[in-house]
C-alpha atoms as a PDB file:
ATOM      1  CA  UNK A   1     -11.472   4.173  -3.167  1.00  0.00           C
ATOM      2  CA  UNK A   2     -14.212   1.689  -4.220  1.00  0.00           C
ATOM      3  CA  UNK A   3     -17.360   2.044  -2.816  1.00  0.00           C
ATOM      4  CA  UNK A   4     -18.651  -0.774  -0.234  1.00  0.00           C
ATOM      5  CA  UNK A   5     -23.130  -0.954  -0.528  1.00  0.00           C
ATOM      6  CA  UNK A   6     -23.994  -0.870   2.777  1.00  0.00           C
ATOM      7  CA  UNK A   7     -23.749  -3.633   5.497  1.00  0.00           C
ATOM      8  CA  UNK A   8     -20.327  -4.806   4.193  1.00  0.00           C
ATOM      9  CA  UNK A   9     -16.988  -3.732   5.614  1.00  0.00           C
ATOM     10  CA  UNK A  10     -16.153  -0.035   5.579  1.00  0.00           C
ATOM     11  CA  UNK A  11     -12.677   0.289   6.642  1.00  0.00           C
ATOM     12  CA  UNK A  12     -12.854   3.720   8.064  1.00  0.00           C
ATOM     13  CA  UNK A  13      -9.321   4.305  10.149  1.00  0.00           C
ATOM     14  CA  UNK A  14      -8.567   7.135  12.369  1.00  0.00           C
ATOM     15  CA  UNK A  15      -4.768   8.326  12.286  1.00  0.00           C
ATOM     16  CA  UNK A  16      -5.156  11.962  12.921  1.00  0.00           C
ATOM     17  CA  UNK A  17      -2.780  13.064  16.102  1.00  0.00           C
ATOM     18  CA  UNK A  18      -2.228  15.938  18.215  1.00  0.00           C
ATOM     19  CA  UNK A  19       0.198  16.653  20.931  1.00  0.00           C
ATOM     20  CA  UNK A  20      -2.063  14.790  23.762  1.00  0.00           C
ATOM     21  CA  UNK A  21      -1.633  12.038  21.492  1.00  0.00           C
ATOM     22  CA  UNK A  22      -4.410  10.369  18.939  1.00  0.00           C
ATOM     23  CA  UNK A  23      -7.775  11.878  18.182  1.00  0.00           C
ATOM     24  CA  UNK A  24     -10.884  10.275  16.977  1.00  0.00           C
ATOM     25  CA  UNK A  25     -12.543  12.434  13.966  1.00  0.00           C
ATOM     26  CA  UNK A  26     -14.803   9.217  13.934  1.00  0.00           C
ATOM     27  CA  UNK A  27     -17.079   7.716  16.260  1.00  0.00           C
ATOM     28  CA  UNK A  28     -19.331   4.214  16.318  1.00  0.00           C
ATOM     29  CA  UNK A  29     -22.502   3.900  17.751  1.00  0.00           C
ATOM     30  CA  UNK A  30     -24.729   0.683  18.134  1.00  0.00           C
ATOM     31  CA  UNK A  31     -28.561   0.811  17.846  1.00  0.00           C
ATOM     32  CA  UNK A  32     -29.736  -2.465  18.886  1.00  0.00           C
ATOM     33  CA  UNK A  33     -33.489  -3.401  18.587  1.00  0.00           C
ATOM     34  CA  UNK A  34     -36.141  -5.411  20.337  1.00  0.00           C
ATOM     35  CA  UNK A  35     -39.254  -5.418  18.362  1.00  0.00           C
ATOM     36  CA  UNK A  36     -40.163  -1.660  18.157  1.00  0.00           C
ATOM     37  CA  UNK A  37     -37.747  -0.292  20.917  1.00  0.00           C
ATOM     38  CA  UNK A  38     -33.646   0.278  21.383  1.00  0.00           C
ATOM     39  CA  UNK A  39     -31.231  -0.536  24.263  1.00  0.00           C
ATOM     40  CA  UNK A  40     -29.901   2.070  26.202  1.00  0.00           C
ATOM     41  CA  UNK A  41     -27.364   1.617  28.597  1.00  0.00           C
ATOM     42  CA  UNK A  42     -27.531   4.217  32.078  1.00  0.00           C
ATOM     43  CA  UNK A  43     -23.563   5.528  32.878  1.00  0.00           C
ATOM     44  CA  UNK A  44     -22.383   7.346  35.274  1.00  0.00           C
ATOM     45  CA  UNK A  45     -21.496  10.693  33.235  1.00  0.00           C
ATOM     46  CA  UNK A  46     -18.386  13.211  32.870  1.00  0.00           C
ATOM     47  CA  UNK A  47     -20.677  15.047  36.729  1.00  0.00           C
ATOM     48  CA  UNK A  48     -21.271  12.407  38.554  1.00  0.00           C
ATOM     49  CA  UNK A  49     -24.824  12.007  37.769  1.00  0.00           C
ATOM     50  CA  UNK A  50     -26.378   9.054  35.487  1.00  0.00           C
ATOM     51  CA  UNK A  51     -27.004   8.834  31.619  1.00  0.00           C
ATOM     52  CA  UNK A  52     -28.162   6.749  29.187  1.00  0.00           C
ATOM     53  CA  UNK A  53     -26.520   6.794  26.078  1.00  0.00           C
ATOM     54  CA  UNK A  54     -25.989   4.374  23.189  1.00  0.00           C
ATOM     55  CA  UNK A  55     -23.394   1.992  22.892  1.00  0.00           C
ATOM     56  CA  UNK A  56     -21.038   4.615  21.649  1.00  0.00           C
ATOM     57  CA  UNK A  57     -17.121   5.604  21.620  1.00  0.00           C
ATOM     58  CA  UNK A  58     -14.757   6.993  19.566  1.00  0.00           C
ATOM     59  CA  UNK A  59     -12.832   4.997  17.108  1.00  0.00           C
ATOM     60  CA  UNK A  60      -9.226   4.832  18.774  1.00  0.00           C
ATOM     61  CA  UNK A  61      -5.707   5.584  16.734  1.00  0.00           C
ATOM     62  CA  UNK A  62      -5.351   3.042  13.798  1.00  0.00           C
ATOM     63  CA  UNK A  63      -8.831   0.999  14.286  1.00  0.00           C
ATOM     64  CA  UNK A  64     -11.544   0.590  11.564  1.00  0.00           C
ATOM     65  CA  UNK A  65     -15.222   1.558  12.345  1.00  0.00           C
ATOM     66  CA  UNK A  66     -16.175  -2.414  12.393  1.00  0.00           C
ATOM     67  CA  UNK A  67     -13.002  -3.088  15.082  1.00  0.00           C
ATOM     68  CA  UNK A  68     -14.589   0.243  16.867  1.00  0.00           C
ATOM     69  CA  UNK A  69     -18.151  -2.166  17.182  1.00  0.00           C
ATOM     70  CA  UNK A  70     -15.849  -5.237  18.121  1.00  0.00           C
ATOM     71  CA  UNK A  71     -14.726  -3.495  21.132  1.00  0.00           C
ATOM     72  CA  UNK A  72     -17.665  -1.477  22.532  1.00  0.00           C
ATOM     73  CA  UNK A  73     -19.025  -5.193  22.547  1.00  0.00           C
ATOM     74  CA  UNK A  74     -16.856  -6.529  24.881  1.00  0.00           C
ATOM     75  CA  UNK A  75     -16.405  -2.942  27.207  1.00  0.00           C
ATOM     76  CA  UNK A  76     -19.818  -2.591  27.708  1.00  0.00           C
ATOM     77  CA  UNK A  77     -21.340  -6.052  26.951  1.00  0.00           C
ATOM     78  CA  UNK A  78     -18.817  -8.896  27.957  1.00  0.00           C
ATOM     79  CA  UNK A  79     -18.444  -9.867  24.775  1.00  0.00           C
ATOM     80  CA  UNK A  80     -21.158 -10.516  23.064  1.00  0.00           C
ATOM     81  CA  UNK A  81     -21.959 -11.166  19.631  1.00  0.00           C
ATOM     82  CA  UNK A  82     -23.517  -8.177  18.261  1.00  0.00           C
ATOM     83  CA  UNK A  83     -24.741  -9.236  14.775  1.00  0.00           C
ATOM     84  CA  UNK A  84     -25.022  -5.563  13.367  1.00  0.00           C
ATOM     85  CA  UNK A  85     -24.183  -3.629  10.367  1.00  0.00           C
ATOM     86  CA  UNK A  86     -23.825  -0.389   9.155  1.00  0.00           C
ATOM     87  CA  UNK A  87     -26.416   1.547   8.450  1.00  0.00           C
ATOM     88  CA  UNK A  88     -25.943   5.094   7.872  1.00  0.00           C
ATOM     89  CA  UNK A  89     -23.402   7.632   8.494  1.00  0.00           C
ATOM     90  CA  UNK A  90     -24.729  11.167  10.796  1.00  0.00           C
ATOM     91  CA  UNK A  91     -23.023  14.352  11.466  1.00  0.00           C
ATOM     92  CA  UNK A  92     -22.977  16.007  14.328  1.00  0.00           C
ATOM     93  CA  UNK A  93     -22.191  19.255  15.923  1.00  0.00           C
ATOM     94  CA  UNK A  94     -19.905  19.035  19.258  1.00  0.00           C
ATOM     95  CA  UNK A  95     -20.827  21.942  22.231  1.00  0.00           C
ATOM     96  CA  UNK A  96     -21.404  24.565  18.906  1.00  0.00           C
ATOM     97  CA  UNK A  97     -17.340  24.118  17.968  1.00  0.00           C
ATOM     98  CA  UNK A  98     -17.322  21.202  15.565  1.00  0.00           C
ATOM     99  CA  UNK A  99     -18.967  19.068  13.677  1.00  0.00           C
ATOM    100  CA  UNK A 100     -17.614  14.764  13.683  1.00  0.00           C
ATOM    101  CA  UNK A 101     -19.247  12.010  12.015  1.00  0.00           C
ATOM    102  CA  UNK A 102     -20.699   8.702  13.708  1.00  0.00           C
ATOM    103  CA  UNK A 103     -20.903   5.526  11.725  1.00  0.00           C
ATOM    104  CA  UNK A 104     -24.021   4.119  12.987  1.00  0.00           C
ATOM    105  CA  UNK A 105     -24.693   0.486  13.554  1.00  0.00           C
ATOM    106  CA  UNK A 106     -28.175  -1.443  13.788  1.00  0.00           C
ATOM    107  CA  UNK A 107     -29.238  -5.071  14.747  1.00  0.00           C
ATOM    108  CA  UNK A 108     -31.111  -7.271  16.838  1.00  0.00           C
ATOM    109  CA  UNK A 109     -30.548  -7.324  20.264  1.00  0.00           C
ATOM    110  CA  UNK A 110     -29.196 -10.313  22.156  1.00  0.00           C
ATOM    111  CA  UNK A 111     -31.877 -13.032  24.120  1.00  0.00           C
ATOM    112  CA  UNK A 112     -29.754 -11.737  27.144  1.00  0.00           C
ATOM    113  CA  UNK A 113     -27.731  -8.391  27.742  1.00  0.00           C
ATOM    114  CA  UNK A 114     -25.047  -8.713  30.380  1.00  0.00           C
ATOM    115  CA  UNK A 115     -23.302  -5.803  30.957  1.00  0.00           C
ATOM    116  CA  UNK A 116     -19.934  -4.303  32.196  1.00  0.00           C
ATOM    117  CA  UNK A 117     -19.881  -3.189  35.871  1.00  0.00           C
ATOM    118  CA  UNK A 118     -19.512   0.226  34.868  1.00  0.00           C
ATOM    119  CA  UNK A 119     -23.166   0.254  33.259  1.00  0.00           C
ATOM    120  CA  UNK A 120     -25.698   0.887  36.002  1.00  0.00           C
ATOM    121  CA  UNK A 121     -28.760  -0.076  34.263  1.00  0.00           C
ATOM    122  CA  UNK A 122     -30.498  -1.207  30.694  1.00  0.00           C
ATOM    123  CA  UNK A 123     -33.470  -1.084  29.093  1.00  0.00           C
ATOM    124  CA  UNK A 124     -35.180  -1.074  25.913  1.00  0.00           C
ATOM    125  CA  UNK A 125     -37.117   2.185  24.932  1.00  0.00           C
ATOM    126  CA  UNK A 126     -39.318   3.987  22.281  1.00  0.00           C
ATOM    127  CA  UNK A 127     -36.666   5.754  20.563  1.00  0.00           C
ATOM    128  CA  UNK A 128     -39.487   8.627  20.348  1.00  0.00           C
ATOM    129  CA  UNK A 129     -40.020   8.288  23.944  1.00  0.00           C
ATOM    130  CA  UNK A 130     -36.534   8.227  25.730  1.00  0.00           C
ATOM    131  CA  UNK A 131     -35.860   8.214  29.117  1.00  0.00           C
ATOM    132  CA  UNK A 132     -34.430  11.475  30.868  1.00  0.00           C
ATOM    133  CA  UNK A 133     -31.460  12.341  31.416  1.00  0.00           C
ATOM    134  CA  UNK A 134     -30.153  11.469  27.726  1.00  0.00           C
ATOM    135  CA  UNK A 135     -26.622  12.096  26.468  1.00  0.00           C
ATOM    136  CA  UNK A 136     -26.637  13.961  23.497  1.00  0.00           C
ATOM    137  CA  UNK A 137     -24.900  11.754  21.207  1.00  0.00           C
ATOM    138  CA  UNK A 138     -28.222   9.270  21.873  1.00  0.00           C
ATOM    139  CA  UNK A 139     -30.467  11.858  21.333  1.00  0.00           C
ATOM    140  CA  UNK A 140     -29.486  12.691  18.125  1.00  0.00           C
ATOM    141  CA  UNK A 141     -28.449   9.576  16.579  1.00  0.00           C
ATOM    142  CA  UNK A 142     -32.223   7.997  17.456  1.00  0.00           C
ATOM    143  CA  UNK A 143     -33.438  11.340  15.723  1.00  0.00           C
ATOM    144  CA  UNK A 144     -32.149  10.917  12.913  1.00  0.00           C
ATOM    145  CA  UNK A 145     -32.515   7.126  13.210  1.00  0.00           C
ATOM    146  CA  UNK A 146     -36.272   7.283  13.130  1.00  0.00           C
ATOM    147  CA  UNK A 147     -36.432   9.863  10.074  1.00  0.00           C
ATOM    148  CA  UNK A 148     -35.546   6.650   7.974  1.00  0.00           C
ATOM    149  CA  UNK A 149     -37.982   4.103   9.781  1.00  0.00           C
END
């Protein structure tokens, strides 16, 4: 397989199954800037509470890392143009278990963020200064994010 440089298409494709059906050994995540600080989104979480996390999922059966990007736009931000590009790949370790990898996105945030109703609030933060409660995932990824700033 030939090696893409960074920032060009990396067509990384999930087709592992299971018997519940397709898994995602691959996630995408979307750091989006403003000057000095990222977007965080606040969701209600797994208990009922609020989070803020990244713009993050797991790629679904069949769908490339960059398709992944294409529609976390539109679930969490109508649609919008994100113009982003990967950046780095990070490993991560799930509850202790298992470790899966996260293709990580950066760019500059949109003039105007409009969000999907299931996203209670946004805001753009110090990634060294996060607000509280943060999901894991976001936690990590800005960690290792700002090691390379």
């Amino acid at each position: 397989m030939a090696k893409a440089p960074i920032g060009k298409e990396v067509s990384l494709v999930v087709g592992k199954r299971n018997a519940k059906g397709p898994t995602a050994g691959l996630m995408a995540a979307i750091v989006l800037r403003k000057g000095k600080k990222v977007l965080l989104a606040k969701t209600k979480g797994w208990d009922g509470g609020t989070w803020w996390f990244l713009p993050i999922d797991s790629l679904r059966y069949g769908e490339a890392a960059e398709g992944a990007v294409k529609r976390i736009s539109k679930e969490w931000f109508r649609g919008a143009k994100l113009p982003v590009k990967l950046t780095q790949f990070q490993n991560h370790l799930y509850e202790g278990t298992h470790w899966y990898p996260i293709a990580v996105f950066e760019g500059k945030a949109p003039a105007r963020v409009r969000t999907d109703k299931d996203i209670v609030e946004v805001g753009f933060f110090d990634p060294a200064k996060p607000p509280k409660p943060l999901g894991m995932d976001a936690r990590s990824i800005l960690k290792e994010w700002r090691k390379r700033k």
